[in-house]
C-alpha atoms as a PDB file:
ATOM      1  CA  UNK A   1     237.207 161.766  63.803  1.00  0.00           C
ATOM      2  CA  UNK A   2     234.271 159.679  63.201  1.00  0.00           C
ATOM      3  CA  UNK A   3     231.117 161.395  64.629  1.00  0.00           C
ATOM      4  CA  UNK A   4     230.219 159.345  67.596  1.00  0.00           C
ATOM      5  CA  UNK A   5     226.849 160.925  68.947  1.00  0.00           C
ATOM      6  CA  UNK A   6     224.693 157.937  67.087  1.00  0.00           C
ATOM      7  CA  UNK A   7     226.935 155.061  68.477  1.00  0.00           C
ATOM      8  CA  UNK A   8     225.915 157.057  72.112  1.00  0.00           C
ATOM      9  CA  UNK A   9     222.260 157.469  71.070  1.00  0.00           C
ATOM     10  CA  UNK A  10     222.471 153.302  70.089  1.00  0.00           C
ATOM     11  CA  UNK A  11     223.473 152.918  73.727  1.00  0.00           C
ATOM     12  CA  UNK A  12     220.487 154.937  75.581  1.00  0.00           C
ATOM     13  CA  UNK A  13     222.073 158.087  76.381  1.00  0.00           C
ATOM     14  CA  UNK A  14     219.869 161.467  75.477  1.00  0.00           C
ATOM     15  CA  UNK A  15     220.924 164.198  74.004  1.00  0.00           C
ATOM     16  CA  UNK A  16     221.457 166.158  76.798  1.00  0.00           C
ATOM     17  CA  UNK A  17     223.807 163.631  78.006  1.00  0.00           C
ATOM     18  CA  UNK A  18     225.608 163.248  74.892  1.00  0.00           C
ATOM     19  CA  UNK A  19     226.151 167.224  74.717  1.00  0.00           C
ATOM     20  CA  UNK A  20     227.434 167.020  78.811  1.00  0.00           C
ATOM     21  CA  UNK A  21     229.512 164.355  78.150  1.00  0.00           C
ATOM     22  CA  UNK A  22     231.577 165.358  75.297  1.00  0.00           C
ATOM     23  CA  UNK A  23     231.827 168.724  76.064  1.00  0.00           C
ATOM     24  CA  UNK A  24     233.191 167.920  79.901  1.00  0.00           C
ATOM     25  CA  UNK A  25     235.701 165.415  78.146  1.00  0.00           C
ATOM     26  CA  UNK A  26     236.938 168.278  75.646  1.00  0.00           C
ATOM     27  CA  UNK A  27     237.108 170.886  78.986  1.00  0.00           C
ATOM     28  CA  UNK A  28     238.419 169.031  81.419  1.00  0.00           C
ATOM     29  CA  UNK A  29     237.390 169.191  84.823  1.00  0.00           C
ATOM     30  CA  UNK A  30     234.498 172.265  84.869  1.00  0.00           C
ATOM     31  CA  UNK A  31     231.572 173.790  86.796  1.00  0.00           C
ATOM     32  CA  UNK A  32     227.979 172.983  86.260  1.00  0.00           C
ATOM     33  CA  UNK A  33     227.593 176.503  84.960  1.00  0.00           C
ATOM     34  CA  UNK A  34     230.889 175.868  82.700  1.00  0.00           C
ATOM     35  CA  UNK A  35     229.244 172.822  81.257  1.00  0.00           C
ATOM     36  CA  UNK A  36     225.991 173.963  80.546  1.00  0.00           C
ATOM     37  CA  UNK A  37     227.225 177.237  78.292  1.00  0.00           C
ATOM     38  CA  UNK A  38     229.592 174.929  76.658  1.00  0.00           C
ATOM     39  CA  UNK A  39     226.250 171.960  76.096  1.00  0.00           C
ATOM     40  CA  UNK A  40     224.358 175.246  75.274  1.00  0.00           C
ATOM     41  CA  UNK A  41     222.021 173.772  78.033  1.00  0.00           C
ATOM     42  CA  UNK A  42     220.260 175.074  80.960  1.00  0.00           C
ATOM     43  CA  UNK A  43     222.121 174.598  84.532  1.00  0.00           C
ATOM     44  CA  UNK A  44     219.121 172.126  85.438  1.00  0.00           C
ATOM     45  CA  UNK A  45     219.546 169.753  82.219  1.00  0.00           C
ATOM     46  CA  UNK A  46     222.866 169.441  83.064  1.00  0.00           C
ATOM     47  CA  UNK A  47     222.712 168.376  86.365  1.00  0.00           C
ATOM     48  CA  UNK A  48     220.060 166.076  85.490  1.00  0.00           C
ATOM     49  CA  UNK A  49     222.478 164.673  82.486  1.00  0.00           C
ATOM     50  CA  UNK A  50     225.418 164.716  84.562  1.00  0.00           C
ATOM     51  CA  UNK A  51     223.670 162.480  87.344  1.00  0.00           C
ATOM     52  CA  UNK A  52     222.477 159.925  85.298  1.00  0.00           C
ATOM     53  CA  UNK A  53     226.090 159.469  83.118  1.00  0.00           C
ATOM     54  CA  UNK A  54     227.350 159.808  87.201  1.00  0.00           C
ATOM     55  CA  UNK A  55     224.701 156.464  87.578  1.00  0.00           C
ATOM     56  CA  UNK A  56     226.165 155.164  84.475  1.00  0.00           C
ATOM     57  CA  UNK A  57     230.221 155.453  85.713  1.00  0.00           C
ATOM     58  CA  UNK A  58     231.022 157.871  82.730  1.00  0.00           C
ATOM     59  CA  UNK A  59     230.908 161.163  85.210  1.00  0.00           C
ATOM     60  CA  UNK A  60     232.210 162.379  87.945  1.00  0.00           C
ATOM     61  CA  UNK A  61     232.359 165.207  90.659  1.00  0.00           C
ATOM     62  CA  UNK A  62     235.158 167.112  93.267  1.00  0.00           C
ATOM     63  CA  UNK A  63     235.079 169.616  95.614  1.00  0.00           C
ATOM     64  CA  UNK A  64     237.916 172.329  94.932  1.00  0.00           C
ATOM     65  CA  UNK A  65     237.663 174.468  97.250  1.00  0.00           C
ATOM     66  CA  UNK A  66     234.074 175.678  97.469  1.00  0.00           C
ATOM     67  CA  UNK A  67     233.395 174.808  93.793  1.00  0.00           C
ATOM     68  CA  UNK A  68     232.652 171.078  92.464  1.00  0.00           C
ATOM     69  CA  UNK A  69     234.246 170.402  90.004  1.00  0.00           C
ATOM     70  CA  UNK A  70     232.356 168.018  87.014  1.00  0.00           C
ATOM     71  CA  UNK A  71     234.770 165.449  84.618  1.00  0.00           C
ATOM     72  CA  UNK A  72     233.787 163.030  82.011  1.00  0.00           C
ATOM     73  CA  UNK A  73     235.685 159.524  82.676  1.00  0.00           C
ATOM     74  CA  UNK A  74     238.314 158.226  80.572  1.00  0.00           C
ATOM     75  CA  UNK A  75     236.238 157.104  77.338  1.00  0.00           C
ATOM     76  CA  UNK A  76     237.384 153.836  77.887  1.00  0.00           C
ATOM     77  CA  UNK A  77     234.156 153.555  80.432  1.00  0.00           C
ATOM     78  CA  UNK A  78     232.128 154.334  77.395  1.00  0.00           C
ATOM     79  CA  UNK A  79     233.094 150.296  76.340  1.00  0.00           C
ATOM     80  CA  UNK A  80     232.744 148.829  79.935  1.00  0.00           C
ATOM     81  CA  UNK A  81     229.168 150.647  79.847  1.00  0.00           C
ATOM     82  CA  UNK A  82     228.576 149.114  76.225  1.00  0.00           C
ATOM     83  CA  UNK A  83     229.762 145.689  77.112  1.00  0.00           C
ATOM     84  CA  UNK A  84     227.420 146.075  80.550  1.00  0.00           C
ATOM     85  CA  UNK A  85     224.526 146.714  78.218  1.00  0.00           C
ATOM     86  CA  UNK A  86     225.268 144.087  75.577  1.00  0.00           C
ATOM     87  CA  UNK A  87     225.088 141.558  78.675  1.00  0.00           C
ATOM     88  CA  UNK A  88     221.549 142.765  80.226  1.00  0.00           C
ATOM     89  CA  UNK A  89     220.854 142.895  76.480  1.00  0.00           C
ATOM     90  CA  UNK A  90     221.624 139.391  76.380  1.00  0.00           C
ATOM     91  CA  UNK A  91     219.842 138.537  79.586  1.00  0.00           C
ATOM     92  CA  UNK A  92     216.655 140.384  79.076  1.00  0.00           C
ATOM     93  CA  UNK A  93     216.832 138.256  75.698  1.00  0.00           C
ATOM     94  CA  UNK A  94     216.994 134.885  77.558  1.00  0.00           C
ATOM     95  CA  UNK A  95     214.115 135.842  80.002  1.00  0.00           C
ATOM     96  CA  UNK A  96     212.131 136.566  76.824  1.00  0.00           C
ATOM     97  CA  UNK A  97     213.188 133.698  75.076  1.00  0.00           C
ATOM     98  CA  UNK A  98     211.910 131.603  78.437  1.00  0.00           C
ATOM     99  CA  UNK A  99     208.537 133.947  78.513  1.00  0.00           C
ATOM    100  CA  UNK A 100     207.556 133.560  75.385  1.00  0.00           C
ATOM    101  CA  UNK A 101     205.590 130.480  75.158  1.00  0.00           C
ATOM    102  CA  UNK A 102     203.218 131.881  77.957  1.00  0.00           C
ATOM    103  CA  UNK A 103     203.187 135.105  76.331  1.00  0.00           C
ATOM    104  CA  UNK A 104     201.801 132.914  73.004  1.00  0.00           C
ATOM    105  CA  UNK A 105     199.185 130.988  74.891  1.00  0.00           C
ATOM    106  CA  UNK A 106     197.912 135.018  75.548  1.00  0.00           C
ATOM    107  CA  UNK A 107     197.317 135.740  71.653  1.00  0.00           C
ATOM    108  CA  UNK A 108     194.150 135.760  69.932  1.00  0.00           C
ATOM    109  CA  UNK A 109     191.911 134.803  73.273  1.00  0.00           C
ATOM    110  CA  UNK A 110     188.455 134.432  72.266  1.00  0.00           C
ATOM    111  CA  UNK A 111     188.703 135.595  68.456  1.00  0.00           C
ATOM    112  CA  UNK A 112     189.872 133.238  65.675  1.00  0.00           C
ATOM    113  CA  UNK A 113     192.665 133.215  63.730  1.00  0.00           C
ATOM    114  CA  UNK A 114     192.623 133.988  60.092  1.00  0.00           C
ATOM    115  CA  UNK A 115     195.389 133.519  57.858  1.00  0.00           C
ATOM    116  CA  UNK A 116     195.328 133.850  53.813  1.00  0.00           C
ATOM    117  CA  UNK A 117     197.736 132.113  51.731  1.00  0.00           C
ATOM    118  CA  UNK A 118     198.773 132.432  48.137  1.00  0.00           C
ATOM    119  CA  UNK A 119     200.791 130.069  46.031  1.00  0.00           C
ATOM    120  CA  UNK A 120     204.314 128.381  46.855  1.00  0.00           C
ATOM    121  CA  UNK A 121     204.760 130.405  49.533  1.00  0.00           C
ATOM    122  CA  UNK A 122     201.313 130.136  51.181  1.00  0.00           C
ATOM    123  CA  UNK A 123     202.021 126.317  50.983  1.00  0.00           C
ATOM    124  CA  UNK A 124     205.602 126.150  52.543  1.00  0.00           C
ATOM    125  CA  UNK A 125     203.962 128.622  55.220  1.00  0.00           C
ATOM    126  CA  UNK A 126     201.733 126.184  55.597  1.00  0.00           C
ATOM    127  CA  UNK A 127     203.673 122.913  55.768  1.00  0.00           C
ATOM    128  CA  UNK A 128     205.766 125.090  58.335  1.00  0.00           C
ATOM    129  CA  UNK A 129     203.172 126.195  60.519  1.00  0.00           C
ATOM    130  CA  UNK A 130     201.893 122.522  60.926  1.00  0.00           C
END
């Protein structure tokens, strides 16, 4: 199996929340406790992990009986939350993309601008920046 903690790093989640989550999809439905000796992390940063995948739709919780019970969702989510990203990716893009001609009238302020260039490639710089 291809190792897939970098493709869940690419898509925000920490390390703590990488360890939660694929050790709660290997064990099933656990404890906090469970989870955390399996993540070989402390009860704390696994509740803290397993809220924010909870935030993110990739964890859940269930009472049995006077135990809750913690389970990773079907890894299926794991695409719905990619393709969610990719979109406010996309978005956040297109506000920058609308921002950035006020965002150029902010460089250089008072101070001039000096730019060196050298040979054919100066020149086409040149002929481009004009």
């Amino acid at each position: 199996m291809k190792n897939i903690t970098p493709i869940l790093r690419s898509l925000g989640l920490l390390e703590s929340e990488i360890k939660t989550y694929l050790n709660a999809l290997e064990k099933g439905p656990s404890t906090m406790l469970e989870l955390a000796q399996a993540a070989g992390l402390s009860r704390q940063a696994t509740y803290t992990a397993m809220q924010s995948l909870a935030k993110r739709g990739l964890m859940s919780s269930a009472e049995h009986g006077k135990k809750s019970l913690y389970a990773a969702e079907h890894p299926e989510k794991l695409l719905v939350y990619a393709e969610r990203r990719q979109a406010e990716l996309r978005e956040h893009a297109d506000d920058l993309k609308r921002a950035l001609p006020e965002l150029e009238l902010q460089v250089g302020g008072d101070k001039p601008i000096v730019k060196v260039f050298e040979g054919k490639e100066g020149i086409n710089a040149i002929i481009a920046d004009i």
